[in-house]
C-alpha atoms as a PDB file:
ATOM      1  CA  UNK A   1       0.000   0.000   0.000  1.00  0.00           C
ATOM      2  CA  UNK A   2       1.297   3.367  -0.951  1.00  0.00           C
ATOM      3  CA  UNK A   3       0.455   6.225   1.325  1.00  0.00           C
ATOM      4  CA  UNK A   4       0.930   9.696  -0.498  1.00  0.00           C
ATOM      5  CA  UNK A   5       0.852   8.029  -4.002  1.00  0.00           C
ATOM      6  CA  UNK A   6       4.546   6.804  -3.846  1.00  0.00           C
ATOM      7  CA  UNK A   7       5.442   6.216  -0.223  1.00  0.00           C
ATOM      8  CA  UNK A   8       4.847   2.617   1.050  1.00  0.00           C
ATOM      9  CA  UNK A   9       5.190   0.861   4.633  1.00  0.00           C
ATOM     10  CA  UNK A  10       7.329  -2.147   4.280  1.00  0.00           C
ATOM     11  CA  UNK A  11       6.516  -5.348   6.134  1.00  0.00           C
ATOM     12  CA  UNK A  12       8.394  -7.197   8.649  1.00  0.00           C
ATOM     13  CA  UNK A  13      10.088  -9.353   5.712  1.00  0.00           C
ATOM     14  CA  UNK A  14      10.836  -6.957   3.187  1.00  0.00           C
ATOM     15  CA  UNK A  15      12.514  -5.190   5.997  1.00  0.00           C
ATOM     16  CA  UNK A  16      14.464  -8.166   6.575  1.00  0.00           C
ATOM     17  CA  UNK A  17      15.585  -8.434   3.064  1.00  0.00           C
ATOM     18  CA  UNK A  18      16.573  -4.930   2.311  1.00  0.00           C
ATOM     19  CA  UNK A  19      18.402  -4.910   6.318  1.00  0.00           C
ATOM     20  CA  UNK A  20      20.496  -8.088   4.338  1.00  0.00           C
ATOM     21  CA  UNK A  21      21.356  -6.469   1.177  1.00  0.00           C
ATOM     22  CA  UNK A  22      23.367  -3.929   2.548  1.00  0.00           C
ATOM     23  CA  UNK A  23      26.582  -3.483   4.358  1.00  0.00           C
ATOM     24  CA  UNK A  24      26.870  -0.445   6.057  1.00  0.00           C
ATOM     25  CA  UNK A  25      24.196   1.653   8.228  1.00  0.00           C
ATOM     26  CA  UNK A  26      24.110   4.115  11.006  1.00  0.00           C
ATOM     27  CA  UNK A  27      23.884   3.282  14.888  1.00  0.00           C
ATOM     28  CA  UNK A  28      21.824   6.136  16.539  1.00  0.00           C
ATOM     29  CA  UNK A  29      22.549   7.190  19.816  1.00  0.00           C
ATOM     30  CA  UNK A  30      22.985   9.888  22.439  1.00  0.00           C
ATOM     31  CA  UNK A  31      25.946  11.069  23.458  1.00  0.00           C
ATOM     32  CA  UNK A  32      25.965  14.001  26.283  1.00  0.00           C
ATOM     33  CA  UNK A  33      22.276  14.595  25.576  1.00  0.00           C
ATOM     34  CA  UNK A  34      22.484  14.938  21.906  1.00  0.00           C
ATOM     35  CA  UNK A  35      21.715  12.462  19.083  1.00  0.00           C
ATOM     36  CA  UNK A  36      24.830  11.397  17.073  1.00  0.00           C
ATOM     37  CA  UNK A  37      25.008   8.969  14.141  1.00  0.00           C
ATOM     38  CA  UNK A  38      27.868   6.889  13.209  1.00  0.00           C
ATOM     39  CA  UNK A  39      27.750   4.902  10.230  1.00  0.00           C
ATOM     40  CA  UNK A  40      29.176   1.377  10.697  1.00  0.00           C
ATOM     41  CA  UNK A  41      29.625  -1.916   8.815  1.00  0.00           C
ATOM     42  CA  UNK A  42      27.567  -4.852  10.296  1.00  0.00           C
ATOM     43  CA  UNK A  43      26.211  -8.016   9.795  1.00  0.00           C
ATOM     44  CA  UNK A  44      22.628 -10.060  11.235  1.00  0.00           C
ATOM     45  CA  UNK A  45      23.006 -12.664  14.041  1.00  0.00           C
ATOM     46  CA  UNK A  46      20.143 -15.716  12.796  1.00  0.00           C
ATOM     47  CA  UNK A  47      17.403 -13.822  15.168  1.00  0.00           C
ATOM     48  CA  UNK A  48      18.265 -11.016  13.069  1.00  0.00           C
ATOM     49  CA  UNK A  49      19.887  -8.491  15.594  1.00  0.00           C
ATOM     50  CA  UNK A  50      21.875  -6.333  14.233  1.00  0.00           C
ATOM     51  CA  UNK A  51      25.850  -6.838  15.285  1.00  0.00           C
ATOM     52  CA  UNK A  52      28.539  -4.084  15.260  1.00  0.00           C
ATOM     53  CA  UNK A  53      32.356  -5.098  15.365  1.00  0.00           C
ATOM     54  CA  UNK A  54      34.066  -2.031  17.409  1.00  0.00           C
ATOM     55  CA  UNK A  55      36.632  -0.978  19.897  1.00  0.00           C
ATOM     56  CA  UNK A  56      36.611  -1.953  22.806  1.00  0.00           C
ATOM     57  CA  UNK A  57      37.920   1.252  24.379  1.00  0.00           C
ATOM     58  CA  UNK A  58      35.566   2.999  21.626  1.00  0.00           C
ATOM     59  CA  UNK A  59      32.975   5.480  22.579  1.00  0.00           C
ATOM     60  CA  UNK A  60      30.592   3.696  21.000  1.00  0.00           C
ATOM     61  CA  UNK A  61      31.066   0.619  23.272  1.00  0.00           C
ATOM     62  CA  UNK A  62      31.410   2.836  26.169  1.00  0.00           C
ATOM     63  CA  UNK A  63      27.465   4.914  25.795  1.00  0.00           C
ATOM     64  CA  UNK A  64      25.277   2.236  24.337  1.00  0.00           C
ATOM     65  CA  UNK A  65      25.839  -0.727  26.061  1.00  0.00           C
ATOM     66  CA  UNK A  66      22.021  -1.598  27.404  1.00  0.00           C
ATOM     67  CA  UNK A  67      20.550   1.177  26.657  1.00  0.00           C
ATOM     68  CA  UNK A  68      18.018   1.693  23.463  1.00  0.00           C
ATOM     69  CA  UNK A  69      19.013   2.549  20.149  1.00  0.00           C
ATOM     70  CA  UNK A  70      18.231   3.031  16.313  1.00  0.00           C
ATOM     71  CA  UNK A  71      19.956   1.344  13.442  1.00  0.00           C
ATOM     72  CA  UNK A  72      19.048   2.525   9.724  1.00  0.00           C
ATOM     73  CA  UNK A  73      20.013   1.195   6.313  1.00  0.00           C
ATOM     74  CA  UNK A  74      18.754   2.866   3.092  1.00  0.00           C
ATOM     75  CA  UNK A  75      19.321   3.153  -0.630  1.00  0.00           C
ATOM     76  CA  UNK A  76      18.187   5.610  -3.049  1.00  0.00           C
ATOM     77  CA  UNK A  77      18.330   6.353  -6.296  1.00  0.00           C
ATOM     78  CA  UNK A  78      18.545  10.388  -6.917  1.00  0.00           C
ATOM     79  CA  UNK A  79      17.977  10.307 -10.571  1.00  0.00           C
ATOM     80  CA  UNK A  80      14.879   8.399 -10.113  1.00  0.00           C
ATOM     81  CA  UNK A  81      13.522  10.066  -6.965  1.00  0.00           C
ATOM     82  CA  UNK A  82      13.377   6.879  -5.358  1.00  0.00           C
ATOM     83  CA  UNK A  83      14.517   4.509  -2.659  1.00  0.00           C
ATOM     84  CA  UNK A  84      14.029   2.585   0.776  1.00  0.00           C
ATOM     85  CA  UNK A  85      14.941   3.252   4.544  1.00  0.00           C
ATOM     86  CA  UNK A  86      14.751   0.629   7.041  1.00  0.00           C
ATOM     87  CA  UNK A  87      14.892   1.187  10.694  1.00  0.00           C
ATOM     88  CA  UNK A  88      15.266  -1.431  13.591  1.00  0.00           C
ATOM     89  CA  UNK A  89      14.913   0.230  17.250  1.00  0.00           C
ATOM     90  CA  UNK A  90      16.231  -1.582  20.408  1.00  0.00           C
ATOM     91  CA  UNK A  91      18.539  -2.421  22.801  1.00  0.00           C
ATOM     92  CA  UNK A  92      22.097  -2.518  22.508  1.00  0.00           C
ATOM     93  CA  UNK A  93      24.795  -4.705  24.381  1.00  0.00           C
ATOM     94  CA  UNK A  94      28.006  -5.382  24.300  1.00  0.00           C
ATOM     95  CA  UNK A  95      28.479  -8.903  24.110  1.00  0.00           C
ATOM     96  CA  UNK A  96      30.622 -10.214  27.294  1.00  0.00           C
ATOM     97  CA  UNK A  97      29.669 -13.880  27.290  1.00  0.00           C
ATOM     98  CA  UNK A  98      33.158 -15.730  25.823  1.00  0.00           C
ATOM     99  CA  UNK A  99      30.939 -18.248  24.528  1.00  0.00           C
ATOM    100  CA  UNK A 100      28.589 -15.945  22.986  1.00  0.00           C
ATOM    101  CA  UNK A 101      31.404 -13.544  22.275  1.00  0.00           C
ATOM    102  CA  UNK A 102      32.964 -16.343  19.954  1.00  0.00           C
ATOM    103  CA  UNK A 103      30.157 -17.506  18.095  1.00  0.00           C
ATOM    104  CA  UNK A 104      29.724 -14.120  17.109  1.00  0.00           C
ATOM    105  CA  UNK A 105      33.343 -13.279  16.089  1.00  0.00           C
ATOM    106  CA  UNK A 106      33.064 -16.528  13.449  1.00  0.00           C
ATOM    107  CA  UNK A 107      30.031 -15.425  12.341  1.00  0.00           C
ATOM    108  CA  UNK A 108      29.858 -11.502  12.894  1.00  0.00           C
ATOM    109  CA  UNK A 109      31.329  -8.928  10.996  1.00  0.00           C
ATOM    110  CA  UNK A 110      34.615  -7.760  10.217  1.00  0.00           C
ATOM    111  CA  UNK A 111      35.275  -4.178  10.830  1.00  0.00           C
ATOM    112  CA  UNK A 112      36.652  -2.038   8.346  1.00  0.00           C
ATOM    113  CA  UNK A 113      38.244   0.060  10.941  1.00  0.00           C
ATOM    114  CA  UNK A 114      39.239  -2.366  13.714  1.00  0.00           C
ATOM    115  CA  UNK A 115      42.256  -3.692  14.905  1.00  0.00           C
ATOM    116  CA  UNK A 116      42.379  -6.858  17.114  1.00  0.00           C
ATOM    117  CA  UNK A 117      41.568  -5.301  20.420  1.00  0.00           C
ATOM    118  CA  UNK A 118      37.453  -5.148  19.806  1.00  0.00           C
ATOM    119  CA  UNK A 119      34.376  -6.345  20.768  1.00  0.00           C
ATOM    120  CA  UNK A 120      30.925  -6.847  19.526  1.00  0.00           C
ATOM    121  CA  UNK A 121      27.455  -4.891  20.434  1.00  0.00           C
ATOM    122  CA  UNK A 122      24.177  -6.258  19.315  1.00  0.00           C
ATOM    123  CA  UNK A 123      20.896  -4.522  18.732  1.00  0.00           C
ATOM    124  CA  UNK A 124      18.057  -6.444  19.533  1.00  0.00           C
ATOM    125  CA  UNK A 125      14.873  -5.571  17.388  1.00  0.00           C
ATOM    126  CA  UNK A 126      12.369  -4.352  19.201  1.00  0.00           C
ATOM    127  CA  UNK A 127      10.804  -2.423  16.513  1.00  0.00           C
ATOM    128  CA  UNK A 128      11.593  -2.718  12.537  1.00  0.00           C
ATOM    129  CA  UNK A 129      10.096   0.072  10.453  1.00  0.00           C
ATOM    130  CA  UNK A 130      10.506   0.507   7.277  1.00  0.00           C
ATOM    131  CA  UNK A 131       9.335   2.794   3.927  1.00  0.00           C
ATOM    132  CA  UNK A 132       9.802   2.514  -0.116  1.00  0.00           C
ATOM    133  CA  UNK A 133       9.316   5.690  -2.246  1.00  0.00           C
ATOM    134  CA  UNK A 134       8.205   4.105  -5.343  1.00  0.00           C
ATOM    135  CA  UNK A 135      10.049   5.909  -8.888  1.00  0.00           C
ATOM    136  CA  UNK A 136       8.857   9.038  -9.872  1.00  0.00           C
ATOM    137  CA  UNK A 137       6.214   8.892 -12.829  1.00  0.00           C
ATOM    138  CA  UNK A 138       7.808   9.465 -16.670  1.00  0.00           C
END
């Protein structure tokens, strides 16, 4: 269903498949009372939370362990007016369990930016929104 002629509420799965097909987003989070964003490359655990290989003297480590977050991942298409944004919303953790902890290193992802000294936070999804603007007409 398209709401305002070309805007359309994703489901659950399409979601899911578009939160797959890409691999880089943006963690949301507060930091001294503001918002800040910092886009990260991530992977999905099988439950589908979202995991985040970091630092594990980062700042990012440091502020959102248990508290709630946002993750988005988009893709649009200027020339055509058109594109998706998917949002998951939920609590983040860094992982601490060594079993846990290595299940996740085999499977999670690799930083780009990360030495060896790192450790991984996962999102849980609470909530997973998501919206498709559909191409503008010829």
């Amino acid at each position: 269903m398209f709401q305002s002629n070309r805007v359309r509420a994703l489901d659950r799965e399409e979601c899911l498949r578009l939160l797959a097909k890409v691999p880089v987003g943006r963690v949301v989070y507060t930091r001294q009372a503001l918002p800040a964003v910092l886009p990260v490359n991530f992977a999905l655990d099988t439950d589908h939370a979202v995991l985040i290989r970091t630092s594990a003297d980062s700042e990012l480590a440091e502020v959102v362990d248990g508290v709630v977050v946002a993750f988005e991942v988009d893709e649009f298409d200027a020339e055509r007016e058109s594109g998706w944004s998917v949002v998951v919303t939920g609590h983040a953790t860094v992982v601490t369990d060594p079993a846990e902890a290595g299940r996740l290193s085999e499977a999670g992802p690799r930083s780009w930016a990360v030495g060896d000294d790192c450790v991984l936070v996962r999102i849980e999804p609470a909530m997973l929104t998501g919206r498709e603007l559909g191409h503008r007409p010829a």
